[in-house]
N, C-alpha and C. Protein backbone atom coordinates (compact mmCIF):
# COMPACT_ATOMS: atom_id res chain seq x y z
N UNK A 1 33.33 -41.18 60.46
CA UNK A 1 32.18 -41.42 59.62
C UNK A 1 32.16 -40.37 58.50
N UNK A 2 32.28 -40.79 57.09
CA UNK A 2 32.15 -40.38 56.22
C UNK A 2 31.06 -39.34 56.31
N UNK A 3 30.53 -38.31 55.68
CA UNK A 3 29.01 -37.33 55.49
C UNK A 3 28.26 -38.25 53.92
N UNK A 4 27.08 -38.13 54.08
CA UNK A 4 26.67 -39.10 52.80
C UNK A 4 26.74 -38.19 51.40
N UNK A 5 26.91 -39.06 50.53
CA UNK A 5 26.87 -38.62 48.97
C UNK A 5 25.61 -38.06 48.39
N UNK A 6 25.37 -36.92 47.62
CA UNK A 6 23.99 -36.64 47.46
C UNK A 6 23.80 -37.83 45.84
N UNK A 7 22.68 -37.99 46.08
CA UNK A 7 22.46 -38.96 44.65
C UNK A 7 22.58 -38.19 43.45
N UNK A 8 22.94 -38.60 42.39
CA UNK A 8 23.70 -38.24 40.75
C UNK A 8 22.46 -37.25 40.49
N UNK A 9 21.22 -37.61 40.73
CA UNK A 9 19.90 -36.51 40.26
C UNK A 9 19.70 -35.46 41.15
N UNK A 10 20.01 -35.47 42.17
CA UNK A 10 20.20 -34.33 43.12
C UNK A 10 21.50 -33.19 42.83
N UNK A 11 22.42 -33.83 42.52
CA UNK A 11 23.67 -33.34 41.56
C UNK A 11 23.28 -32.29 40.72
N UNK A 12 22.38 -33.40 39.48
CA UNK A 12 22.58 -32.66 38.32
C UNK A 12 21.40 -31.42 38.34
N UNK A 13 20.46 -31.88 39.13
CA UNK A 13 19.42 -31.05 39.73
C UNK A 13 20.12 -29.28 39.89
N UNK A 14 20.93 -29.95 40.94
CA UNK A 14 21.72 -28.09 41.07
C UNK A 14 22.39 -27.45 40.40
N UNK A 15 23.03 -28.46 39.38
CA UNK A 15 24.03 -27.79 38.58
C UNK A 15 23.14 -27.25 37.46
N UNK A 16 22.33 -27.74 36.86
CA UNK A 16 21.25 -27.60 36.32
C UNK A 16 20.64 -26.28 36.45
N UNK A 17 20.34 -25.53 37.59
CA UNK A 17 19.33 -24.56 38.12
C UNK A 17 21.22 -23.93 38.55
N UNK A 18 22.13 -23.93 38.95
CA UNK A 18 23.10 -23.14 38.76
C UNK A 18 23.60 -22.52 37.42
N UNK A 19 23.31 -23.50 36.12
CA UNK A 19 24.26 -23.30 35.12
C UNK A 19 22.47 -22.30 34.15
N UNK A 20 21.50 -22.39 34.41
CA UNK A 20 20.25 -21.93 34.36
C UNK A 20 20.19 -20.57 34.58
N UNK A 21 20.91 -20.25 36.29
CA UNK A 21 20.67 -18.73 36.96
C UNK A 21 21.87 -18.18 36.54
N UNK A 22 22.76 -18.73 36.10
CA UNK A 22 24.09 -17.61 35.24
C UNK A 22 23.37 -17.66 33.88
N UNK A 23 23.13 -18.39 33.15
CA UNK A 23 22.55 -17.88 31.75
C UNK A 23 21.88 -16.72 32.12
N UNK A 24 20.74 -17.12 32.50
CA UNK A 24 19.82 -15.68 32.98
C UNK A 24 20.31 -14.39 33.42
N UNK A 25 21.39 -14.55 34.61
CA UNK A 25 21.87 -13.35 34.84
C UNK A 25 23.18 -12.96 33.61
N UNK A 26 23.71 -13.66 33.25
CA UNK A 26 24.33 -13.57 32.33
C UNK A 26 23.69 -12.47 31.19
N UNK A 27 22.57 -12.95 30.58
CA UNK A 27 21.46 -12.22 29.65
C UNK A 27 21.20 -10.84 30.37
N UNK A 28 20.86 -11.07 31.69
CA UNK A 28 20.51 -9.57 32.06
C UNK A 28 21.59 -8.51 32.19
N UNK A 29 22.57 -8.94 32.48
CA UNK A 29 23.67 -8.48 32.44
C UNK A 29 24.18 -7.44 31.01
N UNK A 30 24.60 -8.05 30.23
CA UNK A 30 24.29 -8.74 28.70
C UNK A 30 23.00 -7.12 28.50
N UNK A 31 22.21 -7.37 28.51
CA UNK A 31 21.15 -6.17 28.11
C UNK A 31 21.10 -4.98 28.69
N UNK A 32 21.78 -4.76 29.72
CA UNK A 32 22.36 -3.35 30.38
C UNK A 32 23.65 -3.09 30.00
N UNK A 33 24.25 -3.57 29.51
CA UNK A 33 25.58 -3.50 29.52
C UNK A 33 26.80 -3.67 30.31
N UNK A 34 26.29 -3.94 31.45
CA UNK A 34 27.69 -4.25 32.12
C UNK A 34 28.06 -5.60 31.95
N UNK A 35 29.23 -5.36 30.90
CA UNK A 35 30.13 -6.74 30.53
C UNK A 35 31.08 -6.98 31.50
N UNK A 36 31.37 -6.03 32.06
CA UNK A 36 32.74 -5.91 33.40
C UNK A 36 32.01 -7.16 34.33
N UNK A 37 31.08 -6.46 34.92
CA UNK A 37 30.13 -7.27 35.75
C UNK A 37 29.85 -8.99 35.81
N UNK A 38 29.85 -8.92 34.36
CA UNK A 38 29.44 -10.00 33.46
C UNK A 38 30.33 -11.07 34.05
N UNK A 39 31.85 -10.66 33.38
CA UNK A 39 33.04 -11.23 33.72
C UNK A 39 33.13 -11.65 34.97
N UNK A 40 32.94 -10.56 36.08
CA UNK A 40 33.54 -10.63 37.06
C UNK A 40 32.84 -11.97 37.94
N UNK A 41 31.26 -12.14 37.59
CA UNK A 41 30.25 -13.03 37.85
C UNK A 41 31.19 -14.34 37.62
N UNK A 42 31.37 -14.25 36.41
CA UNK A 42 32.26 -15.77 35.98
C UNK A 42 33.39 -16.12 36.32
N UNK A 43 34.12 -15.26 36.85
CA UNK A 43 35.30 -14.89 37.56
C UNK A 43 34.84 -15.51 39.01
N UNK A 44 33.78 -15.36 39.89
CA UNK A 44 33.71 -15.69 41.06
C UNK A 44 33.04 -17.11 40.88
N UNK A 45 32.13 -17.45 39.67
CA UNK A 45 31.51 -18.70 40.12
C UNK A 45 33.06 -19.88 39.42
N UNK A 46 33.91 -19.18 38.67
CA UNK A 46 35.28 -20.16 38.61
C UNK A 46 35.63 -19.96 39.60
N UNK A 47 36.24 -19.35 40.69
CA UNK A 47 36.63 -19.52 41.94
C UNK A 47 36.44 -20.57 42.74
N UNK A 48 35.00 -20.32 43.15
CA UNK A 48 34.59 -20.48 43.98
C UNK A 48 34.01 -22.07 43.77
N UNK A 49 33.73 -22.21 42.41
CA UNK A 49 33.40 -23.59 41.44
C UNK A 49 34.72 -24.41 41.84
N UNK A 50 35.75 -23.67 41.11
CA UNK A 50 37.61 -24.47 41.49
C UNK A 50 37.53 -25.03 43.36
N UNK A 51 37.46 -24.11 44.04
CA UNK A 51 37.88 -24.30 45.16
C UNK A 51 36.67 -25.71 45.59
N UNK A 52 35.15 -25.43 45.49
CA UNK A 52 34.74 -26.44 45.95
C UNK A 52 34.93 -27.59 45.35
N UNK A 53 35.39 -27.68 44.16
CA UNK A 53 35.71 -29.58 43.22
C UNK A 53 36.60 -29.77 44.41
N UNK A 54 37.70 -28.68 44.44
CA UNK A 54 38.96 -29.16 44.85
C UNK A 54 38.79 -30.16 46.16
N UNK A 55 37.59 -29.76 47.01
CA UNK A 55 37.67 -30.34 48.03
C UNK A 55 38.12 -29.11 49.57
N UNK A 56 38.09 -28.41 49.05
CA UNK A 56 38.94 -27.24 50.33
C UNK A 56 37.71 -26.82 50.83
N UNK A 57 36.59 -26.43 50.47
CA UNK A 57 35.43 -25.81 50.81
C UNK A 57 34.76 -26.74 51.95
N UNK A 58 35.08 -28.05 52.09
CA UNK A 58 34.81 -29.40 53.00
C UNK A 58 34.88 -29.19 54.31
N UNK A 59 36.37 -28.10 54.71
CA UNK A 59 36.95 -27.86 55.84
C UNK A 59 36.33 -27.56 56.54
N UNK A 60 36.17 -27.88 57.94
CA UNK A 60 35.20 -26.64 58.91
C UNK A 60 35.89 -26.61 59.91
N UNK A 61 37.26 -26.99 60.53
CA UNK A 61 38.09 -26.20 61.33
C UNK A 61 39.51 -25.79 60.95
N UNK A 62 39.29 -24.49 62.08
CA UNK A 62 38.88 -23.69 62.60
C UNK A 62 37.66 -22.91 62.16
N UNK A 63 37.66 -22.39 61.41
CA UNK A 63 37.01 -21.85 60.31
C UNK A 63 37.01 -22.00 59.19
N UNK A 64 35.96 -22.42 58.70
CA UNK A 64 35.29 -22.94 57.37
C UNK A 64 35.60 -22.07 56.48
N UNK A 65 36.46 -22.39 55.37
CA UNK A 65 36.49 -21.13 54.58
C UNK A 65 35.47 -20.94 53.60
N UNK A 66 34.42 -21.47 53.45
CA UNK A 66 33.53 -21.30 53.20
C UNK A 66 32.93 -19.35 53.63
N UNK A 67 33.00 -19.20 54.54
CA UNK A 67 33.15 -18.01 55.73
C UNK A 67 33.41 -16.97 55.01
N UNK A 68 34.49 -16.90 54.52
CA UNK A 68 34.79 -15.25 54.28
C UNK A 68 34.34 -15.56 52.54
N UNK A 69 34.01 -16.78 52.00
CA UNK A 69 33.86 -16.22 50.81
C UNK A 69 32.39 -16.12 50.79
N UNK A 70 31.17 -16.48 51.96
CA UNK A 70 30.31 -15.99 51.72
C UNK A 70 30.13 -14.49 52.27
N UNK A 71 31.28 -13.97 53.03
CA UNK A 71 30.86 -12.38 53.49
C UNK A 71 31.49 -11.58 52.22
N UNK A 72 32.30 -12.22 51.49
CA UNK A 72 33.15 -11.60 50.20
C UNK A 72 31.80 -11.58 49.11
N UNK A 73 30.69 -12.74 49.17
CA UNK A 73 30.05 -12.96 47.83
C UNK A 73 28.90 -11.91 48.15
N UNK A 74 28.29 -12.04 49.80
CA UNK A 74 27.19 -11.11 50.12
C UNK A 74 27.21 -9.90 49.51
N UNK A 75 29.04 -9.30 49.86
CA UNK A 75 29.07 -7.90 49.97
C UNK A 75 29.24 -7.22 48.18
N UNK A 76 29.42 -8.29 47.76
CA UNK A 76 29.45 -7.99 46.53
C UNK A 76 28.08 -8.26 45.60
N UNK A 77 27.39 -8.90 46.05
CA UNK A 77 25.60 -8.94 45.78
C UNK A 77 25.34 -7.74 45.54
N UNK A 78 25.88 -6.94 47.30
CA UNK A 78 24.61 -5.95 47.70
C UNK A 78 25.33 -4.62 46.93
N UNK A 79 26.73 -4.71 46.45
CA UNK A 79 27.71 -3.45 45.92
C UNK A 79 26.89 -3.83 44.31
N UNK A 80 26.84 -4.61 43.70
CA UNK A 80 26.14 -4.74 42.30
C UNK A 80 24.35 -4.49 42.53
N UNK A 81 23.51 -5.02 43.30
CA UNK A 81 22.73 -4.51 43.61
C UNK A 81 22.20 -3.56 43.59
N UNK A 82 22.93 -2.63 44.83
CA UNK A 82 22.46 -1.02 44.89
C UNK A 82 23.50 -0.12 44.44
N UNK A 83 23.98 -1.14 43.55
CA UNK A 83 25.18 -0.15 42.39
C UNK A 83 24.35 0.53 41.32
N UNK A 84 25.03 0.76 40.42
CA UNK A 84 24.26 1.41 39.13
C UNK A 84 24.04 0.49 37.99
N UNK A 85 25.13 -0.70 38.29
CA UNK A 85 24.20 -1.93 38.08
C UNK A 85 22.78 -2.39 38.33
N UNK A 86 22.98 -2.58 39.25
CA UNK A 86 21.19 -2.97 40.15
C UNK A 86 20.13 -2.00 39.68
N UNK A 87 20.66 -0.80 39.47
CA UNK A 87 19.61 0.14 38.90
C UNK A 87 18.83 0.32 37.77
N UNK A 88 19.95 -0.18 37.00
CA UNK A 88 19.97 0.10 35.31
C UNK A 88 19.38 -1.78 35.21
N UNK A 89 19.43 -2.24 36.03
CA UNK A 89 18.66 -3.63 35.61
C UNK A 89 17.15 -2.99 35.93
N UNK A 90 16.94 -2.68 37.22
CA UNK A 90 15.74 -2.18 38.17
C UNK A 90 14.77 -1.46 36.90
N UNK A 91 15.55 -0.26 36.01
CA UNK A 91 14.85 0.66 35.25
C UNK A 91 14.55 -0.26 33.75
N UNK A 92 15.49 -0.98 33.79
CA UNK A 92 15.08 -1.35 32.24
C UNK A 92 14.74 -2.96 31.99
N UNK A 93 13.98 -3.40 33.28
CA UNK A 93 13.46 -4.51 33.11
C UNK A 93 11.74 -4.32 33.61
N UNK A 94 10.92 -4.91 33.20
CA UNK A 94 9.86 -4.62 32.72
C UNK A 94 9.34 -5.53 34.54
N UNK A 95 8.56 -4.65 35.18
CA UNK A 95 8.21 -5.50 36.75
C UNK A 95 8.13 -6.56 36.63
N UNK A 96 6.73 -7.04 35.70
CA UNK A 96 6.51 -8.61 35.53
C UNK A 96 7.99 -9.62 35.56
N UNK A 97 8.96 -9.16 34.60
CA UNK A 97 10.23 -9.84 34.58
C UNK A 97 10.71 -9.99 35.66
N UNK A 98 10.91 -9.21 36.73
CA UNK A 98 11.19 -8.73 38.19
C UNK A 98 10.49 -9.74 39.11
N UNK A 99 9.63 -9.74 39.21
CA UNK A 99 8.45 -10.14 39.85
C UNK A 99 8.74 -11.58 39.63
N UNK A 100 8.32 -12.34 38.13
CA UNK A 100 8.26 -13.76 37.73
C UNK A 100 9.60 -14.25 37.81
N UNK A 101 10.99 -13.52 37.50
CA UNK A 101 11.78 -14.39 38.23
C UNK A 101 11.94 -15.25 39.13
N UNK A 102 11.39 -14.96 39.96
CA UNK A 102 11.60 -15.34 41.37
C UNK A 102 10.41 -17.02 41.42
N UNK A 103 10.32 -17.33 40.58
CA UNK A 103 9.79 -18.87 40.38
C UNK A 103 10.73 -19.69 40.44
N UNK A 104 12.41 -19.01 39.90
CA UNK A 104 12.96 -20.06 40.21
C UNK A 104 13.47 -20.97 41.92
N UNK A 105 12.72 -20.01 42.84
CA UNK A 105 12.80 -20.66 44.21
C UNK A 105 12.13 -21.65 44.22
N UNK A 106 11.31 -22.33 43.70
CA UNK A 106 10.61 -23.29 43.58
C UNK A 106 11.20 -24.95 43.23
N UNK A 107 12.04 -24.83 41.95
CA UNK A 107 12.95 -25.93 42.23
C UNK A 107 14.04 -26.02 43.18
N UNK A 108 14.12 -24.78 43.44
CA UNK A 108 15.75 -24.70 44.05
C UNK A 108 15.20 -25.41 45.80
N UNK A 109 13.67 -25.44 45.86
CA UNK A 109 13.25 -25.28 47.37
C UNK A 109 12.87 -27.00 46.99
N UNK A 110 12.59 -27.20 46.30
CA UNK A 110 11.78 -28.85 45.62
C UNK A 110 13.47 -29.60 45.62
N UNK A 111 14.40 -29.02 45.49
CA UNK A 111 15.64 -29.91 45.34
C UNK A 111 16.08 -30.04 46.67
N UNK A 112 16.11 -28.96 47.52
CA UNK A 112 16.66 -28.56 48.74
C UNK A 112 15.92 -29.94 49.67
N UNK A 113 14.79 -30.39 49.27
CA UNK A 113 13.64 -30.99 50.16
C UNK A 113 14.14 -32.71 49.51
N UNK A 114 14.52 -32.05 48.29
CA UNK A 114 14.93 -34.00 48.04
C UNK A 114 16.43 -34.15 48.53
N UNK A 115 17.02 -33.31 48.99
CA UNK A 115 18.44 -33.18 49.15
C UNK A 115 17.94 -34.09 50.83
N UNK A 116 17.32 -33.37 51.63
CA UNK A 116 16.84 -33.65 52.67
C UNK A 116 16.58 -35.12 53.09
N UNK A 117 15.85 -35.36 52.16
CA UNK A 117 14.59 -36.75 52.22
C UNK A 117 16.01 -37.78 51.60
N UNK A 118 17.52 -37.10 50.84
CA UNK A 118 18.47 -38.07 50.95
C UNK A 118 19.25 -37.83 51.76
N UNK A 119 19.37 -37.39 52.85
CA UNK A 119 19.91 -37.34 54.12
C UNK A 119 21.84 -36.00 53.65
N UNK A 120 21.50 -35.09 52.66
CA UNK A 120 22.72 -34.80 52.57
C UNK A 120 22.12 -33.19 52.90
N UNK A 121 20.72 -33.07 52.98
CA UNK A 121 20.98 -31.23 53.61
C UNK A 121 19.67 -31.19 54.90
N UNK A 122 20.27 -30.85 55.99
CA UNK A 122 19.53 -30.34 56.77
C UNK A 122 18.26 -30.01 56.70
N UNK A 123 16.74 -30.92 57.54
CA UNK A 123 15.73 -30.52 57.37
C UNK A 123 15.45 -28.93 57.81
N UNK A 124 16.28 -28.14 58.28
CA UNK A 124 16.56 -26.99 59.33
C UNK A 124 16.57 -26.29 57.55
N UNK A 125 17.09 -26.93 56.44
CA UNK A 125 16.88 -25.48 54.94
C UNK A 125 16.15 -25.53 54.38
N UNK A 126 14.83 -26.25 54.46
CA UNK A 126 13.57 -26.87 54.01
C UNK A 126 12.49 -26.21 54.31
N UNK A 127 11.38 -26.51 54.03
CA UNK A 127 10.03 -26.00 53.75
C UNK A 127 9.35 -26.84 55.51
N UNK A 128 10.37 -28.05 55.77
CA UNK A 128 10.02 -29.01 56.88
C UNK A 128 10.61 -28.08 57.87
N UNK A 129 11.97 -27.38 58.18
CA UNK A 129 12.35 -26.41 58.89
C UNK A 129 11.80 -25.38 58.87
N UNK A 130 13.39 -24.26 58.89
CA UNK A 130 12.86 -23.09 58.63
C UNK A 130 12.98 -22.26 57.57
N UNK A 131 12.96 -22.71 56.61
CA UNK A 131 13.24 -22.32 54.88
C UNK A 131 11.92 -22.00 54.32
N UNK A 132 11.34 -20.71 54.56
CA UNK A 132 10.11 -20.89 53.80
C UNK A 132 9.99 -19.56 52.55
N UNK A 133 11.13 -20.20 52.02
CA UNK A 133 11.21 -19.80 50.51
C UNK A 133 10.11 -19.85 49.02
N UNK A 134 9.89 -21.21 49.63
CA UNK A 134 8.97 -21.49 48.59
C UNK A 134 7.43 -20.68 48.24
N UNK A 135 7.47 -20.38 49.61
CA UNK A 135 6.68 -19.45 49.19
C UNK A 135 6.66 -17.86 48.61
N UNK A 136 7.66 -17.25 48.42
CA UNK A 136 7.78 -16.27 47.50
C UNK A 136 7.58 -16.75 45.81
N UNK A 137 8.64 -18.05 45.65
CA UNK A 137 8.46 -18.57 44.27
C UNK A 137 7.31 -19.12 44.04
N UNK A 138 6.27 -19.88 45.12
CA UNK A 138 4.76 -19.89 44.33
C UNK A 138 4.07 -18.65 44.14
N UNK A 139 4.55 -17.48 44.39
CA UNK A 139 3.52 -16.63 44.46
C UNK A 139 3.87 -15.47 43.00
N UNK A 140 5.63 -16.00 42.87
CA UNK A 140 6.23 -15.22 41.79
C UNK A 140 5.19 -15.15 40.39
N UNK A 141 5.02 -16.66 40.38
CA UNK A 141 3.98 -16.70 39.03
C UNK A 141 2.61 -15.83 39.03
N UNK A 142 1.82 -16.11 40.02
CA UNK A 142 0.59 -15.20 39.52
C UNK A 142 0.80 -13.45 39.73
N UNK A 143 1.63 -13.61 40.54
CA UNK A 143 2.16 -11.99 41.06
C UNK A 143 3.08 -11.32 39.71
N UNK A 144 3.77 -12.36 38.77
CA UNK A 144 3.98 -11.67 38.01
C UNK A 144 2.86 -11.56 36.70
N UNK A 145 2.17 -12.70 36.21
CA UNK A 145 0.96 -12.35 35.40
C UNK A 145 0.25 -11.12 35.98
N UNK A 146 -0.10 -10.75 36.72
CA UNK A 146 -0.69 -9.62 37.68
C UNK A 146 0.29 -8.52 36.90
N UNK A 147 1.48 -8.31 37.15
CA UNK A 147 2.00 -6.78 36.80
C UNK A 147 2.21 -7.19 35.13
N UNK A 148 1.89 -7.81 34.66
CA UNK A 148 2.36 -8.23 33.25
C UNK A 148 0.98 -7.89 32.53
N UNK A 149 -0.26 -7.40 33.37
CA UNK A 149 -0.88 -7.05 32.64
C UNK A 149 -1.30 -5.83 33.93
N UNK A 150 -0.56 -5.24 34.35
CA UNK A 150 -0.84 -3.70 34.83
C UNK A 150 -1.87 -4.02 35.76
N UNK A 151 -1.88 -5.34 36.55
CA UNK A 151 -3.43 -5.23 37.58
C UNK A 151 -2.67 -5.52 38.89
N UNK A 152 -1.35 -5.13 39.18
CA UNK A 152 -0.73 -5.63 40.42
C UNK A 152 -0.45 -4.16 41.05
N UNK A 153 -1.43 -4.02 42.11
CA UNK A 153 -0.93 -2.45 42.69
C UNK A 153 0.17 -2.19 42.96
N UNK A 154 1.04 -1.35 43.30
CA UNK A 154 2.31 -1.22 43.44
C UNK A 154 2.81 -1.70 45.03
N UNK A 155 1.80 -1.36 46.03
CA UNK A 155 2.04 -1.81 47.10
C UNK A 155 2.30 -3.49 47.18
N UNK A 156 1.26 -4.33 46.30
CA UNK A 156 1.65 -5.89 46.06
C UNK A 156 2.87 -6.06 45.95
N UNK A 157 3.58 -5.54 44.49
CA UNK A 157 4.61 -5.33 44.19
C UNK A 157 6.02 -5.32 45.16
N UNK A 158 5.49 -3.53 46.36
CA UNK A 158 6.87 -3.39 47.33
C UNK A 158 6.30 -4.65 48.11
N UNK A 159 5.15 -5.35 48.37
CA UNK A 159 5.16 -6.18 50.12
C UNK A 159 6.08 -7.41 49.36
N UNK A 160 6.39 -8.02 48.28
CA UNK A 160 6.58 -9.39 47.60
C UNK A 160 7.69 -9.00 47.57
N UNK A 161 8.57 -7.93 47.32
CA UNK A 161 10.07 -7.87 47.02
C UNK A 161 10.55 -8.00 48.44
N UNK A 162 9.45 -6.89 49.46
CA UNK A 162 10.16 -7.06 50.27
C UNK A 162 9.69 -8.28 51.42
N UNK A 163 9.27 -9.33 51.24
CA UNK A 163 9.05 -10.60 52.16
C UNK A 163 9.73 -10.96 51.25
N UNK A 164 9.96 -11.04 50.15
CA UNK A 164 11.22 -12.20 49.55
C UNK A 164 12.52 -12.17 50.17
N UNK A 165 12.99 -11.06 50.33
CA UNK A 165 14.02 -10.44 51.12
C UNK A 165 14.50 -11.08 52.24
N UNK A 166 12.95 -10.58 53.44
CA UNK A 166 12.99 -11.34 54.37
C UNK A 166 13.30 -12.84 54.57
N UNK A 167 12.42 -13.54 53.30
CA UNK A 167 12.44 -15.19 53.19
C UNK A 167 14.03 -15.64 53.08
N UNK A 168 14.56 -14.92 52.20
CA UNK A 168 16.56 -14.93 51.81
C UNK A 168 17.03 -14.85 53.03
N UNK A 169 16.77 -13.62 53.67
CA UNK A 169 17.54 -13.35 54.67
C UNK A 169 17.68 -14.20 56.02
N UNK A 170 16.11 -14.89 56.17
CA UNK A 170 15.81 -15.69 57.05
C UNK A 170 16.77 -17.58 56.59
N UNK A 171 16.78 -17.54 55.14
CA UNK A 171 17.49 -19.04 55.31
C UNK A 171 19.04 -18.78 55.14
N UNK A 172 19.27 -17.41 54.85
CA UNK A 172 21.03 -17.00 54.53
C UNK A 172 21.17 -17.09 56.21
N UNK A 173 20.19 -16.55 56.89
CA UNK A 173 21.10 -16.62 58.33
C UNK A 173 21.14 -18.46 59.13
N UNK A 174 20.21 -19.09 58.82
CA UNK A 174 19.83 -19.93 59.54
C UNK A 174 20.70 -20.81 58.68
N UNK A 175 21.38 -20.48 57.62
CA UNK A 175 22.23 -21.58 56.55
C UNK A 175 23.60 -21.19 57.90
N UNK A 176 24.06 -20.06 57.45
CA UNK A 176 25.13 -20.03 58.30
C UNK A 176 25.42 -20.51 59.78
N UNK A 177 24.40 -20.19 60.74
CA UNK A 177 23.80 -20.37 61.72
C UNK A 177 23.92 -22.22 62.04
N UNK A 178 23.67 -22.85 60.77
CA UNK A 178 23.76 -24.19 60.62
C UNK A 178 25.15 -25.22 60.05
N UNK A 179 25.99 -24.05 59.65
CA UNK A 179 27.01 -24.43 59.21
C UNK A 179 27.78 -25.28 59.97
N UNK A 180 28.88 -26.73 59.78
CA UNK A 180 29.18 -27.51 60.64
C UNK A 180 30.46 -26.31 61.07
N UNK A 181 31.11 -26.66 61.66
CA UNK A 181 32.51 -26.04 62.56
C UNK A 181 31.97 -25.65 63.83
N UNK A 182 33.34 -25.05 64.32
CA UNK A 182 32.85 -24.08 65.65
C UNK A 182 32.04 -22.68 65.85
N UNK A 183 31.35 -22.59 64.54
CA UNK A 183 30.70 -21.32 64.85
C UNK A 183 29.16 -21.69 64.38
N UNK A 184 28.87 -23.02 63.94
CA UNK A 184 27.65 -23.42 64.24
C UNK A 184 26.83 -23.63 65.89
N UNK A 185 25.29 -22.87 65.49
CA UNK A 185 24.87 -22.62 66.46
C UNK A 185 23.63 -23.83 66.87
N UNK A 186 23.07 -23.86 65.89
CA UNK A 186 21.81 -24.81 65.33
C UNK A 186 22.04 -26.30 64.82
């Protein structure tokens, strides 16, 4: 039995909000200066872009190689992150910017749910499971009007970065956790 096709608007939906979050990081990138970075970003989403058209990313035995290129993509998140990258974004982006980003979980959680309701992603990454993403990105908007005019205490500020965190961390594990092969658990 074939796995089903996601419909053409569900498609363009992601590519859409993919080709969206590289502009953006692209730009931020771009305004700190790390062009290396820049590259290297485009360097992994051609990879990793190549390999899934190709069809190889499909595999799930033995191991999904899917696998090591998400422990390859994590570890390189968290090395740009709490690099001097991550910093020099951290210092020279204005909170509100920080803060209101994070709206874009909102389509990405609104697509995830129509992906669902067409039978091609697990109600288990949803707002119906255990995906409760969406709620950091409804809250991105007024939480960032709030520091965009200096009325968001700072503690608001650390609890929202850090339950967003949590919210990531909670569907990055339960994504993997859900993955088809032999090391799906869920």
């Amino acid at each position: 039995m074939s796995p089903p096709t996601a419909p053409w608007g569900l498609t363009l939906a992601f590519a859409t909000l993919g080709v969206g979050m590289t502009a953006f990081d692209l730009w931020a990138l771009r305004r700190v200066g790390a062009h290396r970075t820049a590259v290297a970003l485009l360097g992994w989403l051609a990879l990793t872009g190549g390999l899934a058209a190709s069809g190889a990313l499909a595999v799930f035995e033995p191991v999904p190689p899917i696998a090591p290129l998400f422990v390859v993509g994590l570890a390189g998140t968290l090395w740009i992150s709490l690099g001097p990258v991550g910093g020099r974004l951290a210092r020279q982006s204005p909170l509100w910017l920080l803060i209101g980003f994070q709206v874009f979980r909102v389509p990405v959680e609104l697509a995830l749910h129509s992906g669902s309701v067409a039978g091609v992603v697990p109600p288990l990454m949803t707002w119906t499971g255990r995906n409760w993403d969406l709620l950091a990105g409804a809250l991105a908007l007024p939480l960032g009007l709030l520091a965009a005019g200096d009325r968001l205490p700072r503690i608001g500020a650390w609890l929202f970065g850090v339950g967003g965190l949590v919210l990531v961390v909670n569907v990055a594990a339960h994504g993997v956790l859900a993955m088809p092969g032999p090391l799906q658990v869920l």
